[in-house]
N, C-alpha and C. Protein backbone atom coordinates (compact mmCIF):
# COMPACT_ATOMS: atom_id res chain seq x y z
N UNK A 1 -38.14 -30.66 -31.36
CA UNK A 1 -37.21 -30.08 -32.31
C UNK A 1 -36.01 -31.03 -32.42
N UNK A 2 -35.44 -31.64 -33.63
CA UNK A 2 -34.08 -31.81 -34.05
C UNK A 2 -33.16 -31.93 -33.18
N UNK A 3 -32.02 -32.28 -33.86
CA UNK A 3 -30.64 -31.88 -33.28
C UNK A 3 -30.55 -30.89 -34.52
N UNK A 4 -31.01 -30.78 -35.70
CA UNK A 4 -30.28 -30.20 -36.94
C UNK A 4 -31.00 -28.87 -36.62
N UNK A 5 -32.26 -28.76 -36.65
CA UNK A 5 -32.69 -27.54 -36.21
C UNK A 5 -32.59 -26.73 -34.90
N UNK A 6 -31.90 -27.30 -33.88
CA UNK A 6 -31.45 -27.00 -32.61
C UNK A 6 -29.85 -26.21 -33.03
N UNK A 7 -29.35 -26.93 -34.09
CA UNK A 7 -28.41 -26.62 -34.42
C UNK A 7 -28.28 -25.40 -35.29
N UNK A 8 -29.21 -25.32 -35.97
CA UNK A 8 -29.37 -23.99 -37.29
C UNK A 8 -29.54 -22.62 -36.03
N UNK A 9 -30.91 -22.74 -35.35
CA UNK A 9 -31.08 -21.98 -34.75
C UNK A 9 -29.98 -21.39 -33.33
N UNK A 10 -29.29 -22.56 -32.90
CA UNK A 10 -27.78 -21.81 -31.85
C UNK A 10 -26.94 -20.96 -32.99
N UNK A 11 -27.03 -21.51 -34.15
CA UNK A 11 -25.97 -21.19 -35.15
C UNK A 11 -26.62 -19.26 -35.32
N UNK A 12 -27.62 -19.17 -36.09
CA UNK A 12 -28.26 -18.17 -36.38
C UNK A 12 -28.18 -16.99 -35.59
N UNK A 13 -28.10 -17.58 -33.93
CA UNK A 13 -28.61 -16.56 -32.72
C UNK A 13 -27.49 -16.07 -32.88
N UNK A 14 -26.40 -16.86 -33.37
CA UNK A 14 -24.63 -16.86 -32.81
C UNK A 14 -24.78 -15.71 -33.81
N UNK A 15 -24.60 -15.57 -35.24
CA UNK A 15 -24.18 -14.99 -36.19
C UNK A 15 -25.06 -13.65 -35.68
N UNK A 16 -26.03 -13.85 -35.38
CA UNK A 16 -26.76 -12.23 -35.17
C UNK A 16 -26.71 -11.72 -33.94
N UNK A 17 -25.37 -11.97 -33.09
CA UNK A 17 -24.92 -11.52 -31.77
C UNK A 17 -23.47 -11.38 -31.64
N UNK A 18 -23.08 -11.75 -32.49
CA UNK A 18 -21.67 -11.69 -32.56
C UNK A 18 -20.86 -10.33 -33.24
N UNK A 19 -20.02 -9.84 -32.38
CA UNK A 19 -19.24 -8.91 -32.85
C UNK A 19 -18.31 -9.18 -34.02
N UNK A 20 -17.59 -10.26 -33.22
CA UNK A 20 -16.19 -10.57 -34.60
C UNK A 20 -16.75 -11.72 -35.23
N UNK A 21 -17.79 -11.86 -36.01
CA UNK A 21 -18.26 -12.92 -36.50
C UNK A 21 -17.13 -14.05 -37.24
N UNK A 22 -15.68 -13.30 -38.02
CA UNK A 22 -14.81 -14.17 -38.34
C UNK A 22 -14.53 -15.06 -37.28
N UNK A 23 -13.97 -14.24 -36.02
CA UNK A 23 -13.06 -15.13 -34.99
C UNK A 23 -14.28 -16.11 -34.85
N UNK A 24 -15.38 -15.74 -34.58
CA UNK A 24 -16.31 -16.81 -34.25
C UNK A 24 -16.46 -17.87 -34.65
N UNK A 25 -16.45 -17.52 -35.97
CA UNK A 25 -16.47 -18.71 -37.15
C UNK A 25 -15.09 -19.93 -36.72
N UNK A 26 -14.07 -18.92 -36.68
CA UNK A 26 -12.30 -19.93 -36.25
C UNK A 26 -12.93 -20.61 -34.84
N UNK A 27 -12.92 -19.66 -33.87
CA UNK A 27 -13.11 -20.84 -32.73
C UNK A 27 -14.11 -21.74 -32.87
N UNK A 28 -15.31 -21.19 -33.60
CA UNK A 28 -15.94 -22.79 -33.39
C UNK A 28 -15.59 -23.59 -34.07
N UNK A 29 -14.62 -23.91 -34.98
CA UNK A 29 -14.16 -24.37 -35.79
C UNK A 29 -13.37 -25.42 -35.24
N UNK A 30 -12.63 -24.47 -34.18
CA UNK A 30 -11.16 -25.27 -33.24
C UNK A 30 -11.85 -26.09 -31.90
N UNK A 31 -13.11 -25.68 -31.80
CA UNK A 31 -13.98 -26.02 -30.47
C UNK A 31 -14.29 -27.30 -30.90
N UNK A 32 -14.79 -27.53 -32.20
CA UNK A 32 -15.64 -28.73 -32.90
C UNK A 32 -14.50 -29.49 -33.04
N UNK A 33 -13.32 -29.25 -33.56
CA UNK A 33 -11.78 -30.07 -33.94
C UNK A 33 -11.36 -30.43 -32.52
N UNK A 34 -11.09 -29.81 -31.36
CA UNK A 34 -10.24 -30.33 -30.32
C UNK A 34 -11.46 -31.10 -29.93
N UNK A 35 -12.76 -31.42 -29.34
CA UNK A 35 -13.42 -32.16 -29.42
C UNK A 35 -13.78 -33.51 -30.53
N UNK A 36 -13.85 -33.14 -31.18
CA UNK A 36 -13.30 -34.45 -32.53
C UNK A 36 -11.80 -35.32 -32.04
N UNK A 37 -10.98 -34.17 -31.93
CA UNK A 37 -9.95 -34.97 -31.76
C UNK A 37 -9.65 -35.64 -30.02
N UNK A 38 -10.40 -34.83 -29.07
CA UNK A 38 -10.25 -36.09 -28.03
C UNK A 38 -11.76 -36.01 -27.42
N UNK A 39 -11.98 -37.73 -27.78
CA UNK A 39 -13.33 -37.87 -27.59
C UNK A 39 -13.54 -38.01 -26.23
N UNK A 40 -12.80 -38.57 -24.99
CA UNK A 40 -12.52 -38.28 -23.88
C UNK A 40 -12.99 -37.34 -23.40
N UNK A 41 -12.89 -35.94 -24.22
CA UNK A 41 -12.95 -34.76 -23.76
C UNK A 41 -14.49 -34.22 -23.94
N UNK A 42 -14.92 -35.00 -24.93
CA UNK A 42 -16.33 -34.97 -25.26
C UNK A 42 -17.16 -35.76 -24.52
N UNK A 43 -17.09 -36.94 -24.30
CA UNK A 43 -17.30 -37.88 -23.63
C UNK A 43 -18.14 -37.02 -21.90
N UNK A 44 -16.71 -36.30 -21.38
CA UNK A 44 -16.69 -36.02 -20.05
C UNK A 44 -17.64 -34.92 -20.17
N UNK A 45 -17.84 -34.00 -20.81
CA UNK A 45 -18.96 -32.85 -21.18
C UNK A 45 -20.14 -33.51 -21.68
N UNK A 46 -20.23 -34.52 -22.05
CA UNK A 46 -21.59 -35.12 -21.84
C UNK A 46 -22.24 -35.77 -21.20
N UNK A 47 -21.24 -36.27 -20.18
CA UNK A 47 -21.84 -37.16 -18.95
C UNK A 47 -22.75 -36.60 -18.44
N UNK A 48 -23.54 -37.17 -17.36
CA UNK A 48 -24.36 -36.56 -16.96
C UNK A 48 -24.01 -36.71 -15.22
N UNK A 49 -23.32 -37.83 -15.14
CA UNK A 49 -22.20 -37.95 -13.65
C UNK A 49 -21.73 -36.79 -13.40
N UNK A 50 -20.89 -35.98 -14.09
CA UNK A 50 -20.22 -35.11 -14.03
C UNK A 50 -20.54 -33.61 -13.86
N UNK A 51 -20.43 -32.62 -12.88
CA UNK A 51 -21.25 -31.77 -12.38
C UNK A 51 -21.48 -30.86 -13.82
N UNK A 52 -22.34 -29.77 -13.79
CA UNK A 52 -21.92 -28.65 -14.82
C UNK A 52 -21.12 -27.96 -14.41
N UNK A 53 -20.50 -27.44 -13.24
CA UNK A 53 -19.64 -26.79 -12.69
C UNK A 53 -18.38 -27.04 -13.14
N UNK A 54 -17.80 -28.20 -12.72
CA UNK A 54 -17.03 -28.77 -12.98
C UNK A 54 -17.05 -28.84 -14.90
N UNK A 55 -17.68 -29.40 -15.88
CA UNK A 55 -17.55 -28.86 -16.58
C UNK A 55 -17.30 -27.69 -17.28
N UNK A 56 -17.71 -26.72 -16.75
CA UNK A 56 -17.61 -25.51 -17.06
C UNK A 56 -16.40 -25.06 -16.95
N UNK A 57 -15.81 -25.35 -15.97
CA UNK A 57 -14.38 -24.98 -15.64
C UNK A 57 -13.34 -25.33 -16.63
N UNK A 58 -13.67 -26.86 -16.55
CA UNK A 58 -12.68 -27.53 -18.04
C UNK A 58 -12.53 -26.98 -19.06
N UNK A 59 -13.81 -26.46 -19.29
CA UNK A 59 -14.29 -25.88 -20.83
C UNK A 59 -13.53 -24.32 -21.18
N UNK A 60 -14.03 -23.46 -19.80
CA UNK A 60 -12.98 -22.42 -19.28
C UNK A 60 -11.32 -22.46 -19.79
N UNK A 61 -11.00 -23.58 -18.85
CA UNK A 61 -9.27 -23.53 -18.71
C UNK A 61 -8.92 -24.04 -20.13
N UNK A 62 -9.86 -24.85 -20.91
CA UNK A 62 -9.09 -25.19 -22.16
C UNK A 62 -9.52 -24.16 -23.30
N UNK A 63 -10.59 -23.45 -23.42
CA UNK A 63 -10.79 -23.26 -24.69
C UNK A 63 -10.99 -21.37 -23.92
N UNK A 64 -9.73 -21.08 -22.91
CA UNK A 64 -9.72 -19.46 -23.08
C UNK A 64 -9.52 -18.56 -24.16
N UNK A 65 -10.42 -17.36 -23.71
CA UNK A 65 -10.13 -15.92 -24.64
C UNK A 65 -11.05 -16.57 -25.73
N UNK A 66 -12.32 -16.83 -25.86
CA UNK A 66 -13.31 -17.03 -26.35
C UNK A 66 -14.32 -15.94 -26.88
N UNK A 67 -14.26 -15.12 -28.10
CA UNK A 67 -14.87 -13.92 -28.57
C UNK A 67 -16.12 -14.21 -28.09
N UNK A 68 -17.28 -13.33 -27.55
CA UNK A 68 -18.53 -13.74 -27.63
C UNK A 68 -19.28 -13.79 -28.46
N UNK A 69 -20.27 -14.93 -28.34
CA UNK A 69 -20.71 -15.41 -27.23
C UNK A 69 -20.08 -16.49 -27.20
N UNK A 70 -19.34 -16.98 -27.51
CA UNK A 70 -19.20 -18.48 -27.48
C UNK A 70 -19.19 -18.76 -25.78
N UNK A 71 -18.53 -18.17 -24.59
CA UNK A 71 -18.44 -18.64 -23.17
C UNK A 71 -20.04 -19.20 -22.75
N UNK A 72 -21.22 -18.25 -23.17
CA UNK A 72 -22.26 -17.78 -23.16
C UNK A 72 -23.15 -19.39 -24.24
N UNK A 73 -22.69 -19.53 -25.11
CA UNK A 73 -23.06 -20.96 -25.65
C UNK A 73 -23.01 -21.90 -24.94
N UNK A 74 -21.66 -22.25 -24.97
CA UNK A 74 -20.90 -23.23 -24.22
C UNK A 74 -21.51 -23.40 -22.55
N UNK A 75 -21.85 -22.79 -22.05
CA UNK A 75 -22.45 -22.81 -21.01
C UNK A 75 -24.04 -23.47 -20.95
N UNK A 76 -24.45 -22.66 -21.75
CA UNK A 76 -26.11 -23.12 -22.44
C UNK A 76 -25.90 -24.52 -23.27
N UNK A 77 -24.99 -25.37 -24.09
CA UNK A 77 -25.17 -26.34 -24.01
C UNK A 77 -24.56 -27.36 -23.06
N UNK A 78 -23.73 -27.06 -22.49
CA UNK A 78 -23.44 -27.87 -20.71
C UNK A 78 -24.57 -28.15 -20.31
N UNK A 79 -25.46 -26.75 -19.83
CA UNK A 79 -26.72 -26.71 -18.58
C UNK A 79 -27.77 -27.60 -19.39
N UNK A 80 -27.87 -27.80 -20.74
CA UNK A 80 -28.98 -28.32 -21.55
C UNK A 80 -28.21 -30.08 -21.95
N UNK A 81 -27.21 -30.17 -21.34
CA UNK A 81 -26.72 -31.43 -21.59
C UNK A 81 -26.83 -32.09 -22.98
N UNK A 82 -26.57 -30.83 -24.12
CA UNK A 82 -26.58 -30.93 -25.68
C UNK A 82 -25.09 -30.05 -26.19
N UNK A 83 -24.10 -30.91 -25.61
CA UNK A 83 -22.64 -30.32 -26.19
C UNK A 83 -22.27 -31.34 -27.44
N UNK A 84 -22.44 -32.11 -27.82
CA UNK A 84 -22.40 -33.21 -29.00
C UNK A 84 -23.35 -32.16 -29.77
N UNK A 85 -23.91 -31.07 -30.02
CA UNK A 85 -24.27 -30.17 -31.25
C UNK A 85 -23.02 -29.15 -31.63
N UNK A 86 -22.57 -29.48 -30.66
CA UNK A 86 -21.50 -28.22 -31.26
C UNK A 86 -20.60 -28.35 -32.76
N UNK A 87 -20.31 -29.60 -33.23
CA UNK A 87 -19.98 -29.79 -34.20
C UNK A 87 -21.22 -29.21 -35.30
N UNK A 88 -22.45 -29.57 -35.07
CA UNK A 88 -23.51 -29.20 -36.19
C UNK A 88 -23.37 -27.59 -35.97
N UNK A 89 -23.22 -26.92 -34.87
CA UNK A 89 -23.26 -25.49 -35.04
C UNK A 89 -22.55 -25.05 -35.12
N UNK A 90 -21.36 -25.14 -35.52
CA UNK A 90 -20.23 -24.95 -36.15
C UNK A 90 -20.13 -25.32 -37.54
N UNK A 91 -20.75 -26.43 -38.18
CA UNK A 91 -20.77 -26.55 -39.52
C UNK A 91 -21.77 -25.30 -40.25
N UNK A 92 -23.29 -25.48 -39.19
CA UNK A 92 -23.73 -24.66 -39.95
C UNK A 92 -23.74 -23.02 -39.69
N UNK A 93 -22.94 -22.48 -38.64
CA UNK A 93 -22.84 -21.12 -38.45
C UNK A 93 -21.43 -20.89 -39.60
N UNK A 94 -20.33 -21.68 -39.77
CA UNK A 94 -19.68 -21.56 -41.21
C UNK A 94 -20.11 -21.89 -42.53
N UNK A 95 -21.57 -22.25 -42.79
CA UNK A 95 -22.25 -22.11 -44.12
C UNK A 95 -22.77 -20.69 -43.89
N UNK A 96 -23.81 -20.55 -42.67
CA UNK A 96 -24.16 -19.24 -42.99
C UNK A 96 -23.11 -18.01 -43.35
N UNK A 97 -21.96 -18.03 -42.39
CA UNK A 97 -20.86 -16.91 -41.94
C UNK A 97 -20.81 -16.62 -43.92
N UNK A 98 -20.28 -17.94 -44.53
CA UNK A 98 -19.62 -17.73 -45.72
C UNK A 98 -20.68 -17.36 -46.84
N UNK A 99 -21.91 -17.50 -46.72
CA UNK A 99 -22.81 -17.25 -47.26
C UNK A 99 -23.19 -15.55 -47.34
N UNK A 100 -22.99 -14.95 -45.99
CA UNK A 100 -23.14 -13.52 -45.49
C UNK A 100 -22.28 -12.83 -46.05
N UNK A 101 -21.07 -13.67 -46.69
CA UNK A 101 -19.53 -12.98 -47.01
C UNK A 101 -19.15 -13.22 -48.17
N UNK A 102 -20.37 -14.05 -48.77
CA UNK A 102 -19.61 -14.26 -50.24
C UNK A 102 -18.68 -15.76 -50.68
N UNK A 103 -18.03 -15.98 -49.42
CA UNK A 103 -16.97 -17.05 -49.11
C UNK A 103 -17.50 -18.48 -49.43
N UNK A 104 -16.87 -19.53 -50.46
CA UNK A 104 -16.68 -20.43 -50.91
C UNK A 104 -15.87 -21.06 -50.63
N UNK A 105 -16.49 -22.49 -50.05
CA UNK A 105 -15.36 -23.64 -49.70
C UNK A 105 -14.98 -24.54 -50.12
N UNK A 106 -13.87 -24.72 -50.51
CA UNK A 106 -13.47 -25.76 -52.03
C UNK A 106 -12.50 -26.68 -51.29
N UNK A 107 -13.31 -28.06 -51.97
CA UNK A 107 -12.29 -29.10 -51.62
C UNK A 107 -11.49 -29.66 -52.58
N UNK A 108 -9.91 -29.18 -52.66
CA UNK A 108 -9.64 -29.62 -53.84
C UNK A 108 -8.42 -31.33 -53.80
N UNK A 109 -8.80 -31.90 -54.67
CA UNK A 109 -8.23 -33.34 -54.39
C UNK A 109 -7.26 -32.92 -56.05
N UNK A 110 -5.47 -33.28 -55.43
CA UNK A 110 -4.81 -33.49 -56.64
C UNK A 110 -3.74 -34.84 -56.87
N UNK A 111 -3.67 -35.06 -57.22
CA UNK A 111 -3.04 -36.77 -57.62
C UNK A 111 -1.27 -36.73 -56.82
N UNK A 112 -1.06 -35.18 -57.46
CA UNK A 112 0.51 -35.04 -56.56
C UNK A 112 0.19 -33.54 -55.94
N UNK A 113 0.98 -33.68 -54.81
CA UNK A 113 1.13 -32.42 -54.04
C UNK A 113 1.54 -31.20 -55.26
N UNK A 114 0.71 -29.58 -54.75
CA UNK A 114 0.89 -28.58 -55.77
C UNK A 114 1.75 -27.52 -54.70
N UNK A 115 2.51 -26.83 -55.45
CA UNK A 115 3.42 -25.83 -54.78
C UNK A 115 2.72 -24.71 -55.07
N UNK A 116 3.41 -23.90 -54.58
CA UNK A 116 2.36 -22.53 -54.37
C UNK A 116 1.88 -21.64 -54.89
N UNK A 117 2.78 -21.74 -56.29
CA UNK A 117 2.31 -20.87 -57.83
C UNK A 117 0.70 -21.68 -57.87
N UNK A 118 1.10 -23.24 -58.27
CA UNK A 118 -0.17 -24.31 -58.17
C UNK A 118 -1.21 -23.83 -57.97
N UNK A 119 -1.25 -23.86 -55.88
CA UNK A 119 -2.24 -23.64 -55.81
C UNK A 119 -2.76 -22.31 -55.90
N UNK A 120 -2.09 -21.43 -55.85
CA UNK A 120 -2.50 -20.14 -56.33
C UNK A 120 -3.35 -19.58 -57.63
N UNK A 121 -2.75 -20.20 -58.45
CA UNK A 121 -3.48 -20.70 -59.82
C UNK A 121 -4.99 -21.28 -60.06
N UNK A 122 -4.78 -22.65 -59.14
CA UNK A 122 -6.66 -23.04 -58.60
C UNK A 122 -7.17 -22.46 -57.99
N UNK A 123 -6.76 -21.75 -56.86
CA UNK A 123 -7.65 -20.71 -55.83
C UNK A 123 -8.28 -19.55 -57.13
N UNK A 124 -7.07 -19.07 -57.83
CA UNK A 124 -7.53 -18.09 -58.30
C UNK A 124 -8.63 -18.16 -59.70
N UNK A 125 -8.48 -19.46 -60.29
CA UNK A 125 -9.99 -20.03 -61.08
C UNK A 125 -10.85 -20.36 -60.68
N UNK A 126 -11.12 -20.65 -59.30
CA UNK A 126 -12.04 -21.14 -58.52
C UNK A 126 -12.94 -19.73 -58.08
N UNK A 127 -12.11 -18.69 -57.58
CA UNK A 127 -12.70 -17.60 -57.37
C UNK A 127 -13.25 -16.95 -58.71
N UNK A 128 -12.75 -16.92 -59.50
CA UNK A 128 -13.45 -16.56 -60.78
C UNK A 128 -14.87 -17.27 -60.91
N UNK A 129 -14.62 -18.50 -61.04
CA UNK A 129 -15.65 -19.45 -61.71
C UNK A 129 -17.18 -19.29 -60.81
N UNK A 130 -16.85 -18.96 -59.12
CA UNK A 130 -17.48 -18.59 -58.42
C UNK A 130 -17.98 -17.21 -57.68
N UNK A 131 -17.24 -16.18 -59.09
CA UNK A 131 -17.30 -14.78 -58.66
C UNK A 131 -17.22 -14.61 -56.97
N UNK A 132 -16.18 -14.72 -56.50
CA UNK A 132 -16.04 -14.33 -54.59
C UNK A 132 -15.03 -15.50 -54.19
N UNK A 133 -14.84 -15.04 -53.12
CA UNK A 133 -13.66 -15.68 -52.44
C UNK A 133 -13.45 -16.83 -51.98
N UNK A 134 -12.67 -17.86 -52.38
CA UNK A 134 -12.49 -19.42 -51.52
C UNK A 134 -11.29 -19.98 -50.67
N UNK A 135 -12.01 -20.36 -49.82
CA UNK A 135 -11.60 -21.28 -48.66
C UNK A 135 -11.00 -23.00 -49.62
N UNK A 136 -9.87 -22.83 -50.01
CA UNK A 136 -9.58 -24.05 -50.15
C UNK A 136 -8.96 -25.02 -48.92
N UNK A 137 -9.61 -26.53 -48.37
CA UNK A 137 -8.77 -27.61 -48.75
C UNK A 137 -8.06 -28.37 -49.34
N UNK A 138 -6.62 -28.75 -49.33
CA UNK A 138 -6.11 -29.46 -50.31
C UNK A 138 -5.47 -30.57 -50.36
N UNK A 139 -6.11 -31.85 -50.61
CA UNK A 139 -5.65 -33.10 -50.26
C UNK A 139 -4.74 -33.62 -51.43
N UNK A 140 -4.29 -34.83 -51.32
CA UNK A 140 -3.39 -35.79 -52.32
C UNK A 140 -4.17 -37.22 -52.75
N UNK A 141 -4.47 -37.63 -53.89
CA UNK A 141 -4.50 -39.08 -53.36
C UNK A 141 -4.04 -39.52 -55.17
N UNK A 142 -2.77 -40.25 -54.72
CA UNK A 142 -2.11 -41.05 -55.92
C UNK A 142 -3.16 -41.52 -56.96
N UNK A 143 -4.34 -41.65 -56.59
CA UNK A 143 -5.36 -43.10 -56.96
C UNK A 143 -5.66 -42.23 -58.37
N UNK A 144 -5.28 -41.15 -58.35
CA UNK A 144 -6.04 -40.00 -59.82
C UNK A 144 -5.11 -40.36 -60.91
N UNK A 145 -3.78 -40.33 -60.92
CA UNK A 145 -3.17 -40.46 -61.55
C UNK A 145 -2.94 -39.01 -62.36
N UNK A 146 -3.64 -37.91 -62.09
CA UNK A 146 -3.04 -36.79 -62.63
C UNK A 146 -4.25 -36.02 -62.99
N UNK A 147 -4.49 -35.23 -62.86
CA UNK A 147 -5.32 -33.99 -62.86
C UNK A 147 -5.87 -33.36 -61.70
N UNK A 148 -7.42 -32.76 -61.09
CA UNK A 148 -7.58 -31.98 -60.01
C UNK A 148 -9.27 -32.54 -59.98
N UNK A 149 -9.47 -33.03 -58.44
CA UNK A 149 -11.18 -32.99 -58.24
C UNK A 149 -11.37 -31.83 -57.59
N UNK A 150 -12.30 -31.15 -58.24
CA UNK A 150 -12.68 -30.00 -57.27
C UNK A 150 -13.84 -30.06 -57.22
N UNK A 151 -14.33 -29.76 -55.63
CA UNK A 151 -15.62 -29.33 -54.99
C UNK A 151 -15.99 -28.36 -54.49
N UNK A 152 -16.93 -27.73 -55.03
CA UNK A 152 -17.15 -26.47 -54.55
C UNK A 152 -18.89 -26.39 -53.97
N UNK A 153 -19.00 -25.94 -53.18
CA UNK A 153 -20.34 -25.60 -52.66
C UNK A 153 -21.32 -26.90 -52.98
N UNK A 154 -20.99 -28.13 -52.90
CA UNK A 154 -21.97 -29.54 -53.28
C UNK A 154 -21.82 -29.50 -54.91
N UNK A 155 -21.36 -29.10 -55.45
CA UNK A 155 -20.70 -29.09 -56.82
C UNK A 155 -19.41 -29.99 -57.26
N UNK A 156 -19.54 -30.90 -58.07
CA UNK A 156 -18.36 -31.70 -58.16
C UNK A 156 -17.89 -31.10 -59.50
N UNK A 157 -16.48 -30.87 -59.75
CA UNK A 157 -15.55 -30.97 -61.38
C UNK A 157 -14.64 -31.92 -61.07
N UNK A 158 -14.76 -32.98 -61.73
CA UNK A 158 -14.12 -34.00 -61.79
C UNK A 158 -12.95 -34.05 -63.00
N UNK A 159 -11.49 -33.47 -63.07
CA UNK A 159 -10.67 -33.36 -64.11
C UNK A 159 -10.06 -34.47 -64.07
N UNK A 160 -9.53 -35.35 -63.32
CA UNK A 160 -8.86 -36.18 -63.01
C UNK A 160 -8.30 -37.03 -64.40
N UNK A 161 -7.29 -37.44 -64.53
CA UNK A 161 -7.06 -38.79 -65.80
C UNK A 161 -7.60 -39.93 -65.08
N UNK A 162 -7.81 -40.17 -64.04
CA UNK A 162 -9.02 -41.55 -63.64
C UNK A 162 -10.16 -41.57 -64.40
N UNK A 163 -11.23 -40.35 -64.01
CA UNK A 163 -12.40 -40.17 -64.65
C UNK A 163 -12.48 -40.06 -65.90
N UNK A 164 -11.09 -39.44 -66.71
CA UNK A 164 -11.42 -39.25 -67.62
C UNK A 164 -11.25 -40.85 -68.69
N UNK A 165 -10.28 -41.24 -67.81
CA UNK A 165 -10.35 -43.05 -68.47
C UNK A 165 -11.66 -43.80 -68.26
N UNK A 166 -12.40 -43.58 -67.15
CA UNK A 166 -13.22 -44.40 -66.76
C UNK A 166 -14.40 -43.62 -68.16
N UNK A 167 -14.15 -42.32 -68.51
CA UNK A 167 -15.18 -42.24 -68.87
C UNK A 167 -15.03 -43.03 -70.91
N UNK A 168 -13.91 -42.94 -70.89
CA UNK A 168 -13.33 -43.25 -72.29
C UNK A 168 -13.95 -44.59 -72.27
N UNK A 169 -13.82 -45.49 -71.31
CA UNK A 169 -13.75 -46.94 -71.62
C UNK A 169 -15.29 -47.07 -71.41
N UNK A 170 -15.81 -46.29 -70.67
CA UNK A 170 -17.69 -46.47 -70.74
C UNK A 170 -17.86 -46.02 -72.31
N UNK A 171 -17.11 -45.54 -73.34
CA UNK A 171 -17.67 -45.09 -74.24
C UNK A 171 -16.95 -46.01 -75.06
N UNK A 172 -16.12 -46.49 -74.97
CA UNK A 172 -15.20 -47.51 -75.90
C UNK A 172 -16.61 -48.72 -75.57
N UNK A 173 -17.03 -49.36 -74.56
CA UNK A 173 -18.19 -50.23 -74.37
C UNK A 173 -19.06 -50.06 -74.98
């Protein structure tokens, strides 16, 4: 089996054992991020030098008050020396979670930072356009020169005045 299907299936067991399936969704979220962010920390949970005990503890003292199952995961991939999935089961137990809920995750890219009418405004066409609720990201990048990329569910709308030049001058050609 996979890492991807090792991953669907921890994900799956998770969602159909879980009480607070939201919190679940957040901590693995923050489990996959503080690991991302110190690889050190990942590193040492994958050694194989390093006892499971002793792992376990680390894992304990840093990532307390853990809704279940996650203690109960986290343990099972220590003892299976497959903690580098936790990022995949966390991506995909938040496709399923949002899938179960309706919930849409939108990445939205705008040329200048939007204030809060703004983004309120895109959240709230986005939820339309997608009948149900979204999870926006919201990045900056000068390079647009003015309008909004939005991504939704592997769906691109590309509004941008970049694209829309690039597309003028493919047609001026």
């Amino acid at each position: 089996m996979n890492d991807s299907q090792s991953a669907r299936r921890y994900a799956h067991a998770i969602i159909e054992t879980a009480t607070e399936t939201r919190a679940v969704r957040d901590e693995l979220a923050a489990i996959s991020g503080t690991l991302n962010a110190t690889p050190a920390l990942l590193e040492a949970l994958s050694n194989p030098g390093v006892p499971s005990a002793n792992k376990k503890a680390v894992v304990t003292a840093i990532f307390q008050g853990l809704s279940s199952p996650l203690p109960r995961l986290m343990d099972m991939l220590i003892d299976a020396s497959r903690v580098e999935l936790i990022h995949e089961i966390a991506h995909r137990y938040r496709d399923e979670w949002n899938a179960k809920n309706n919930v849409h995750a939108a990445r939205v890219t705008a040329a200048l930072e939007l204030d809060d009418d703004a983004r309120d405004r895109v959240r709230r066409a986005i939820e339309k356009a997608v009948s149900g609720s979204v999870e926006m990201e919201i990045t900056t990048d000068p390079s647009l020169v003015g309008g909004l990329k939005v991504e939704v569910d592997g769906h691109l709308f590309d509004g941008t005045v970049k694209a829309r030049l690039k597309a003028l001058r493919q047609h001026l050609l």
